[in-house]
Structure formats: C-alpha cells, structure tokens
PDB file of N, CA and C in Angstrom:
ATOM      1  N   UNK A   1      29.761  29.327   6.902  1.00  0.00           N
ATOM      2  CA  UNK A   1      29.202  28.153   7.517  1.00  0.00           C
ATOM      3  C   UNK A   1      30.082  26.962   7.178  1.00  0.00           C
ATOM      4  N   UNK A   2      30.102  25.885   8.156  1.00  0.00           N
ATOM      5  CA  UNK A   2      31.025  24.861   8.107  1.00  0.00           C
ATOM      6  C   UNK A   2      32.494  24.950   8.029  1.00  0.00           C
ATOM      7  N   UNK A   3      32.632  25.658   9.229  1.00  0.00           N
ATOM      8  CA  UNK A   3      34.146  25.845   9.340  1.00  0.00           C
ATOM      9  C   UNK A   3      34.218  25.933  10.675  1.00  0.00           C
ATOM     10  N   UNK A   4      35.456  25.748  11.297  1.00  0.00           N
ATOM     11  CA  UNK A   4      35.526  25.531  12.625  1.00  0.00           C
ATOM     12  C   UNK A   4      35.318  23.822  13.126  1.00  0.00           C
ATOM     13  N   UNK A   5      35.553  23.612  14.248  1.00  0.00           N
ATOM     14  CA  UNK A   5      35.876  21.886  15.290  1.00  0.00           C
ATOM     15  C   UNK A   5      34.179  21.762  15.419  1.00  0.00           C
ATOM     16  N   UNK A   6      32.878  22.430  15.726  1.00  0.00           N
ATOM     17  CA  UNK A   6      32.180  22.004  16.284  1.00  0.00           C
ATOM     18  C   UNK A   6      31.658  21.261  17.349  1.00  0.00           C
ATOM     19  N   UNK A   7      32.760  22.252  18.382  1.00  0.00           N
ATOM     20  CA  UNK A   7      32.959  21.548  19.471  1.00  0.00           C
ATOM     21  C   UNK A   7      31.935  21.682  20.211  1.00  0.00           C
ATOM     22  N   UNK A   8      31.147  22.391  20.483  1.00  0.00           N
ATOM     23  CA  UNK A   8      29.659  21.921  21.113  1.00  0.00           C
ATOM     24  C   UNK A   8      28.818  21.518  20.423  1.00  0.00           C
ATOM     25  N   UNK A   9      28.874  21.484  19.496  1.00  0.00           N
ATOM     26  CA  UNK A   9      28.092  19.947  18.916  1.00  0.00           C
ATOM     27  C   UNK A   9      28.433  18.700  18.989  1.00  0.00           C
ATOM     28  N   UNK A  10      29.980  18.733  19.370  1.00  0.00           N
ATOM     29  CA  UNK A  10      30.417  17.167  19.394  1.00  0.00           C
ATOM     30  C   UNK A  10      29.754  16.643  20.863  1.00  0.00           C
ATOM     31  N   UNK A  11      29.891  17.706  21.637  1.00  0.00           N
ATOM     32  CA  UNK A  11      29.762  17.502  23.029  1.00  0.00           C
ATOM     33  C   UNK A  11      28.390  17.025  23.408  1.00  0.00           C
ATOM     34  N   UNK A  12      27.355  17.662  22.924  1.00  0.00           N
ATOM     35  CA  UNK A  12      25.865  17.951  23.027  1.00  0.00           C
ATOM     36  C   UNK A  12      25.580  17.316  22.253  1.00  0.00           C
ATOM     37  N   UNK A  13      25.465  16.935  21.196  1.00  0.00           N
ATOM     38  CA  UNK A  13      25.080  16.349  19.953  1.00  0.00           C
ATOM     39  C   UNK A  13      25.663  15.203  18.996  1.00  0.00           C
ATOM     40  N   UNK A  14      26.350  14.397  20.140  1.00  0.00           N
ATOM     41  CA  UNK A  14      27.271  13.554  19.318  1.00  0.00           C
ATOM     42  C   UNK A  14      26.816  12.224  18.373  1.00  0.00           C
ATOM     43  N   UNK A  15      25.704  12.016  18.869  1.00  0.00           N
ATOM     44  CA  UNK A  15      25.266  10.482  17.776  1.00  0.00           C
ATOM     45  C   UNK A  15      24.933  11.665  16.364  1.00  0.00           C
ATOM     46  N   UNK A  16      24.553  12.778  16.181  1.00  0.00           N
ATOM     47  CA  UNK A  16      24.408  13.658  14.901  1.00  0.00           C
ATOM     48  C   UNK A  16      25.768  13.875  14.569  1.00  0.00           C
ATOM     49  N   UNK A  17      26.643  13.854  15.155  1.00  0.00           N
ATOM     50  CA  UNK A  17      28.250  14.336  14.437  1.00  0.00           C
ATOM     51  C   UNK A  17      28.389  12.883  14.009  1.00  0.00           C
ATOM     52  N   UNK A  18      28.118  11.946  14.828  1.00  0.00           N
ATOM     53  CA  UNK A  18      29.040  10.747  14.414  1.00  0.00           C
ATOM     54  C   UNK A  18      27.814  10.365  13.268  1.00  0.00           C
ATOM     55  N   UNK A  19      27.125  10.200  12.732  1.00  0.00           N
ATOM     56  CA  UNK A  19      26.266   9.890  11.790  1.00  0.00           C
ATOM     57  C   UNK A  19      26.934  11.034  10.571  1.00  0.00           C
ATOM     58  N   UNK A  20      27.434  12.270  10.361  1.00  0.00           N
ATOM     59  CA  UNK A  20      27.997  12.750   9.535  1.00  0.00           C
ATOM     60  C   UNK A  20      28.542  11.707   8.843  1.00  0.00           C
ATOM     61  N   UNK A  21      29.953  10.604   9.354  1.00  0.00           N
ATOM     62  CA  UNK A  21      30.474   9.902   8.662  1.00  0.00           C
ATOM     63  C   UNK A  21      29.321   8.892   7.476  1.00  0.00           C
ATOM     64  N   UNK A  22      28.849   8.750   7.922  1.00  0.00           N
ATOM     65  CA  UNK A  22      27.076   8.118   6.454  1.00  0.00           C
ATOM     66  C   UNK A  22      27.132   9.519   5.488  1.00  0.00           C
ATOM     67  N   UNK A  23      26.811  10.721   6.008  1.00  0.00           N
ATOM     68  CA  UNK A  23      26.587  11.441   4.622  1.00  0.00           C
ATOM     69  C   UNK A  23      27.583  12.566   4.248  1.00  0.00           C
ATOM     70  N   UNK A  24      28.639  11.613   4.007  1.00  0.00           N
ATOM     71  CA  UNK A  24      29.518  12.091   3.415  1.00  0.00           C
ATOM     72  C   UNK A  24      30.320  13.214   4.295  1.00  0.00           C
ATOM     73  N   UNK A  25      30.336  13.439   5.704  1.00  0.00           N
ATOM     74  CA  UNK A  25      31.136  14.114   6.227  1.00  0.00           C
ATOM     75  C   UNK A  25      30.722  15.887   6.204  1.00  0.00           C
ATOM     76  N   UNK A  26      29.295  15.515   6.061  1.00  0.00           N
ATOM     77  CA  UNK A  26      28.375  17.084   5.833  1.00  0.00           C
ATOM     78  C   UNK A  26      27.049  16.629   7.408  1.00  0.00           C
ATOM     79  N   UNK A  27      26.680  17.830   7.743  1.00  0.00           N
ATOM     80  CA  UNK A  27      25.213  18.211   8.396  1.00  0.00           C
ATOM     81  C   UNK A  27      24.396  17.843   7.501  1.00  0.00           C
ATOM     82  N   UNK A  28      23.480  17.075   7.760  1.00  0.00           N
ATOM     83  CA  UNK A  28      22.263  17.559   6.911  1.00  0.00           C
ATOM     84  C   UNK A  28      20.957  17.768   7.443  1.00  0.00           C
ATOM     85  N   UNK A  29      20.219  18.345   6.388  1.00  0.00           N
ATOM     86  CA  UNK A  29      18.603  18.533   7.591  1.00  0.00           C
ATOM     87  C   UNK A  29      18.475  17.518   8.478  1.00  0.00           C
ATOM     88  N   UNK A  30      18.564  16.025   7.851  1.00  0.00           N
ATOM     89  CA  UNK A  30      18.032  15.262   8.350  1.00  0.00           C
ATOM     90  C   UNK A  30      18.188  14.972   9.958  1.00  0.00           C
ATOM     91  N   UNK A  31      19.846  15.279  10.124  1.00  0.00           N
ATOM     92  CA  UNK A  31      20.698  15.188  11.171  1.00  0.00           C
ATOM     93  C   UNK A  31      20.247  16.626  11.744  1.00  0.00           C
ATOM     94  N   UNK A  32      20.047  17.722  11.763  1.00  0.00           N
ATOM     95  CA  UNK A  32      19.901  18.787  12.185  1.00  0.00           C
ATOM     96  C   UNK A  32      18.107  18.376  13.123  1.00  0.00           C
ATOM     97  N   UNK A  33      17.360  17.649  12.428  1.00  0.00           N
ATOM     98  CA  UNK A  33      16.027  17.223  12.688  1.00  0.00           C
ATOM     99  C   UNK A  33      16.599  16.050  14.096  1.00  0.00           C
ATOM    100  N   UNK A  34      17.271  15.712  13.876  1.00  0.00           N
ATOM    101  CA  UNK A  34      17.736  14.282  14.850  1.00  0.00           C
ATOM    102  C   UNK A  34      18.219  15.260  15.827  1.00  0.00           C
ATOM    103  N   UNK A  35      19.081  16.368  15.705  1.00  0.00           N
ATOM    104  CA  UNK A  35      19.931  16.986  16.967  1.00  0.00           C
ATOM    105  C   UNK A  35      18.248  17.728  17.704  1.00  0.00           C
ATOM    106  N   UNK A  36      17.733  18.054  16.834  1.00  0.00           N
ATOM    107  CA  UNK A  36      16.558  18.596  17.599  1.00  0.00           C
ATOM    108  C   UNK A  36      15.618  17.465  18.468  1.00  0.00           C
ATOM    109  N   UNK A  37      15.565  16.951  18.225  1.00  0.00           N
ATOM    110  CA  UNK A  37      14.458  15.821  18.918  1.00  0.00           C
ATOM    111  C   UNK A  37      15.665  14.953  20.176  1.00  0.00           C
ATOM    112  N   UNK A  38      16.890  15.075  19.974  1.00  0.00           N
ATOM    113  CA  UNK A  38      17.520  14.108  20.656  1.00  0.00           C
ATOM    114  C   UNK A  38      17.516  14.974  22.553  1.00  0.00           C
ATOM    115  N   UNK A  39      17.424  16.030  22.756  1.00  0.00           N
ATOM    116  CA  UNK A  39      17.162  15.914  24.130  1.00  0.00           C
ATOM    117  C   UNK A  39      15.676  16.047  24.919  1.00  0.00           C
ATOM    118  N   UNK A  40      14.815  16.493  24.084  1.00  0.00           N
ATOM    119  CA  UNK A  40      13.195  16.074  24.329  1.00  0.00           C
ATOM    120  C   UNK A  40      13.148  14.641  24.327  1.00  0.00           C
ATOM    121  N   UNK A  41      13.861  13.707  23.513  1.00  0.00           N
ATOM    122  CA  UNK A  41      13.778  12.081  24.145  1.00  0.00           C
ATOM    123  C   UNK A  41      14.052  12.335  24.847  1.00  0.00           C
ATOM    124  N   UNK A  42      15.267  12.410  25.403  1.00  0.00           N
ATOM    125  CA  UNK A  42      15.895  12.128  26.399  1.00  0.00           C
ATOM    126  C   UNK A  42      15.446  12.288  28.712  1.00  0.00           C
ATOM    127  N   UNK A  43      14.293  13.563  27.818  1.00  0.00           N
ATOM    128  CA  UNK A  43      13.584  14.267  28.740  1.00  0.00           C
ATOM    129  C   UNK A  43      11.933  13.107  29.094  1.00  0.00           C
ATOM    130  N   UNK A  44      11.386  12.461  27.540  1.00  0.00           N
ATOM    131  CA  UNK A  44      10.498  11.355  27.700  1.00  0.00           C
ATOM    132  C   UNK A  44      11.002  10.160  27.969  1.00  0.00           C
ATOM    133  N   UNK A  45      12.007   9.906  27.901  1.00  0.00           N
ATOM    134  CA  UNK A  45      12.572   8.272  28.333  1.00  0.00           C
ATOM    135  C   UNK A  45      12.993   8.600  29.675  1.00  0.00           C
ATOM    136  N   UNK A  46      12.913   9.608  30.340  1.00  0.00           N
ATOM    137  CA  UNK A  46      13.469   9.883  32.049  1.00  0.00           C
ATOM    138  C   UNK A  46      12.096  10.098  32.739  1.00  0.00           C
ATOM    139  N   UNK A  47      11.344  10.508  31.923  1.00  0.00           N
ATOM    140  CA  UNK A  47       9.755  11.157  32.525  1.00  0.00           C
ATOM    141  C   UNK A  47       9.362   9.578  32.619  1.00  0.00           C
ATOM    142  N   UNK A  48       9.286   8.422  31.776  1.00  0.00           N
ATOM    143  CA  UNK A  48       8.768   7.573  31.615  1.00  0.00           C
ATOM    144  C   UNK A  48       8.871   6.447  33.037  1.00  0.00           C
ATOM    145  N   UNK A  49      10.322   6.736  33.315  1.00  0.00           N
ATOM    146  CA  UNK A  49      10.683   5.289  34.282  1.00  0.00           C
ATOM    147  C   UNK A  49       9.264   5.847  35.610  1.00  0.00           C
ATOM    148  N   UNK A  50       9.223   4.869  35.810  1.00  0.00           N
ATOM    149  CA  UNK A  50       8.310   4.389  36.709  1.00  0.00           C
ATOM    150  C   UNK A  50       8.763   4.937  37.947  1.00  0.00           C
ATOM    151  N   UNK A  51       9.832   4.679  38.982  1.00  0.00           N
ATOM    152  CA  UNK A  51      10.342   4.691  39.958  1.00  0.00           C
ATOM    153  C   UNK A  51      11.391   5.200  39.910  1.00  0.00           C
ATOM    154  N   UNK A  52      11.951   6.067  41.344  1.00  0.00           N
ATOM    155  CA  UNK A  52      13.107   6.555  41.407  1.00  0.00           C
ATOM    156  C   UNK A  52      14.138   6.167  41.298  1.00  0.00           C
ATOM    157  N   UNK A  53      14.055   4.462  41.463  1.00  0.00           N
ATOM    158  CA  UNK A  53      15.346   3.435  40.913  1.00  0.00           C
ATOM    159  C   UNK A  53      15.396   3.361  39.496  1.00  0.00           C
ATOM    160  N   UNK A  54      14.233   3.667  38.965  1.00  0.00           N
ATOM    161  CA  UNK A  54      14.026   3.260  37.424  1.00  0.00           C
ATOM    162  C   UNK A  54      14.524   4.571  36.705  1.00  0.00           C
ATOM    163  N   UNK A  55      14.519   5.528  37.031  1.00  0.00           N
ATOM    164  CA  UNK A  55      15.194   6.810  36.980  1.00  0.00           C
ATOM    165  C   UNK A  55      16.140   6.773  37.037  1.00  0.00           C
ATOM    166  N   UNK A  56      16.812   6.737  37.978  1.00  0.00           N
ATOM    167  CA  UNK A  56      18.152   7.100  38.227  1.00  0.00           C
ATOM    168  C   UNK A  56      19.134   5.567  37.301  1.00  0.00           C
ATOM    169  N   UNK A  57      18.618   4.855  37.072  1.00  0.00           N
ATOM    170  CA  UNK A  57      19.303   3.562  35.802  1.00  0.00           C
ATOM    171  C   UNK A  57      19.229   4.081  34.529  1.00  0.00           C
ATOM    172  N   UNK A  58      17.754   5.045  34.381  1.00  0.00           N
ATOM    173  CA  UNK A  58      17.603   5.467  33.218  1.00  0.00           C
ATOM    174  C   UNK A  58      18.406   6.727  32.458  1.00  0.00           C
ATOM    175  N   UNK A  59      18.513   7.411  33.727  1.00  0.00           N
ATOM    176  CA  UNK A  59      19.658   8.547  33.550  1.00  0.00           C
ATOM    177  C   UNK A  59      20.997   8.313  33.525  1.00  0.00           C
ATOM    178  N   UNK A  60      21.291   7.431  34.580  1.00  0.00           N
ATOM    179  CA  UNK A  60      23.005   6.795  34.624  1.00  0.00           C
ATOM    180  C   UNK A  60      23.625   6.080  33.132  1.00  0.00           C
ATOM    181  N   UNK A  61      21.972   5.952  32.540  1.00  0.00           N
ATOM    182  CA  UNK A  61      22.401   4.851  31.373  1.00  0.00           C
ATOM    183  C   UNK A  61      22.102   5.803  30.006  1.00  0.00           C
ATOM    184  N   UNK A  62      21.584   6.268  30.035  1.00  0.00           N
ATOM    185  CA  UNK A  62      22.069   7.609  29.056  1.00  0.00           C
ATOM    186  C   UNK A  62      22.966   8.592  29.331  1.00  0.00           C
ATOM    187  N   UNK A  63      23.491   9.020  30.142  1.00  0.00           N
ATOM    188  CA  UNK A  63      24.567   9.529  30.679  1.00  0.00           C
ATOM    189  C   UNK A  63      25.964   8.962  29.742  1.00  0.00           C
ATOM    190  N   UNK A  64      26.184   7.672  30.644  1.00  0.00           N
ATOM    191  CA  UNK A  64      27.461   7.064  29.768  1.00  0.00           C
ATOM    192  C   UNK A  64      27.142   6.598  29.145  1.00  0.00           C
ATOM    193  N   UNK A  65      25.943   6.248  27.652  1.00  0.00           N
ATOM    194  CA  UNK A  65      26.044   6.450  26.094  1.00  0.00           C
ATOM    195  C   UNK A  65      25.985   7.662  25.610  1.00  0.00           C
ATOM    196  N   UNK A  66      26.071   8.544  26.448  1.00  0.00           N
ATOM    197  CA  UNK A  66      26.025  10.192  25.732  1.00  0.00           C
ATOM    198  C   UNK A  66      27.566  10.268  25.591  1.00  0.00           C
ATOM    199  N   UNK A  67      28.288  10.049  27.159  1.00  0.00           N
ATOM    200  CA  UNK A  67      29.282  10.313  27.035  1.00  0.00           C
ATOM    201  C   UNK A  67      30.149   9.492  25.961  1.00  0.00           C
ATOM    202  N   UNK A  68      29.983   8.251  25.579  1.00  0.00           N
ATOM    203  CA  UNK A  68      30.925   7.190  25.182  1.00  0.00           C
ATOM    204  C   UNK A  68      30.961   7.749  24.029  1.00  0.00           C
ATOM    205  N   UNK A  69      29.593   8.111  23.233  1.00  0.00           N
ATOM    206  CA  UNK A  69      29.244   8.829  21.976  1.00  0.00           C
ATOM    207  C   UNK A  69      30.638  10.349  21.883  1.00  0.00           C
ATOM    208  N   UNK A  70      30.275  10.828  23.096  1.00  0.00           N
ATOM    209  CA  UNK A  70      30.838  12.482  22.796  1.00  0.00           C
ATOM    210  C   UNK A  70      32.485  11.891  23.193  1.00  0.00           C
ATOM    211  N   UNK A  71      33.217  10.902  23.687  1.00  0.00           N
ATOM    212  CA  UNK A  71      34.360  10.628  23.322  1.00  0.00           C
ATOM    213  C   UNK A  71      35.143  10.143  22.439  1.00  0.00           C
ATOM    214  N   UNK A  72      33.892   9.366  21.339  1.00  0.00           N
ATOM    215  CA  UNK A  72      34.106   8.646  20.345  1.00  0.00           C
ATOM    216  C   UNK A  72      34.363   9.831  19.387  1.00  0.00           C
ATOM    217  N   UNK A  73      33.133  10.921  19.344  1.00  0.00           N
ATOM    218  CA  UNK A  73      33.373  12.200  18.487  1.00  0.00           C
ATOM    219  C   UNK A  73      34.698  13.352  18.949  1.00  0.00           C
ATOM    220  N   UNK A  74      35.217  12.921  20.181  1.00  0.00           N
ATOM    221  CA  UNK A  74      36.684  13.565  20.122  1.00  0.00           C
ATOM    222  C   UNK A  74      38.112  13.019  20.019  1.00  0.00           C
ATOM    223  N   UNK A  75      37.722  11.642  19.513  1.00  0.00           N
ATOM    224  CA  UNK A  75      38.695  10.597  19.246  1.00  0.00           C
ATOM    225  C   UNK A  75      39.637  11.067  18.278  1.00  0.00           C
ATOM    226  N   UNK A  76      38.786  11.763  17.178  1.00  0.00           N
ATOM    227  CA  UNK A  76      39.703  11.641  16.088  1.00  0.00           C
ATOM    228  C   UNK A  76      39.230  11.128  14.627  1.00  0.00           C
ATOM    229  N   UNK A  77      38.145  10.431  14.733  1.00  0.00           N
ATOM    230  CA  UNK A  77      37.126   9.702  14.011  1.00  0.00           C
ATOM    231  C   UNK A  77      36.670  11.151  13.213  1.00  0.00           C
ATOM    232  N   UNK A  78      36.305  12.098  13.395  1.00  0.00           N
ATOM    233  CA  UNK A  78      35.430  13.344  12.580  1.00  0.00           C
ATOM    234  C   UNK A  78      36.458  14.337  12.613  1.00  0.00           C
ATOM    235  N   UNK A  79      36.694  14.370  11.232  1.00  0.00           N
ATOM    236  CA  UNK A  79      36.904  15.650  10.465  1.00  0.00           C
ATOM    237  C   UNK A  79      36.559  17.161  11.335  1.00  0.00           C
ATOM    238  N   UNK A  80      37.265  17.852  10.842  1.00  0.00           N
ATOM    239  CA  UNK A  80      37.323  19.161  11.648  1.00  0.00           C
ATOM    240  C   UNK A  80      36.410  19.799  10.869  1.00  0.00           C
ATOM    241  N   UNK A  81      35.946  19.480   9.772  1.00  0.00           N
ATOM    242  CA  UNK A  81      34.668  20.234   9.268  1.00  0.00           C
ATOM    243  C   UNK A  81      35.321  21.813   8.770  1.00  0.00           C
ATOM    244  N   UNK A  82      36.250  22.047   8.722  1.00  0.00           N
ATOM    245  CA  UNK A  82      36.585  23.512   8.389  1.00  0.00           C
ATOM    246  C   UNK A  82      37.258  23.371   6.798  1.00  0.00           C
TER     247      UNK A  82
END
C-alpha cells in the first residue's frame, strides 16, 4: 500500500489528494471519509438547484472546480506517493 502515482484518485478525488499536502503527504481516514462523501454532495448540490438553468450553472460550476482541482493535482504539486 502507498506506492504507485494515484492516478485515479488524482483525477476523481482531487481536493483529498491535494489536502494530503496538510497531513504530511499521507491518506488519512479522515481524507478517505472526505473522498467518500465528496460525490454524494455533489449529486445533493445538483438535486438541489431549483431549475434547469440552476442546474446546468450548478454542474458547469462544479465541473471546472473539479477540473481546476484535478489539474492542480497533476501539476506537480503531489508527490508520487511511492
């Protein structure tokens, strides 16, 4: 365990990779608890908008902070973890 790029986690899970840099450059439950809950938000903050305009802002706008996140985690910024 903990070896290898974690490259679908960077991808899928990137505000939990980039929060590694806080504890010391390790997983921890805590973050493992955060990767779990982070696309069930994601599923209640889209269920929530009101309207199909309010939707589609709400998705466009988590979209590119998912992405900005999962480019920031292939920047170069995180350790290869191996």
């Amino acid at each position: 365990m903990g070896h290898g790029h974690y490259v679908s986690a960077r991808l899928f899970f990137p505000y939990t990779m980039l929060l590694t840099r806080v504890t010391g450059n390790t997983i921890t439950l805590a973050l493992i608890g955060l990767a779990l809950v982070q696309l069930p938000l994601y599923g209640v903050l889209i269920a929530s908008a009101s309207s199909p305009a309010s939707r589609a802002i709400t998705v466009g706008s988590l979209f590119a902070i998912h992405l900005v996140a999962a480019l920031i985690c292939f920047s170069g910024v995180l350790p290869n973890f191996s």
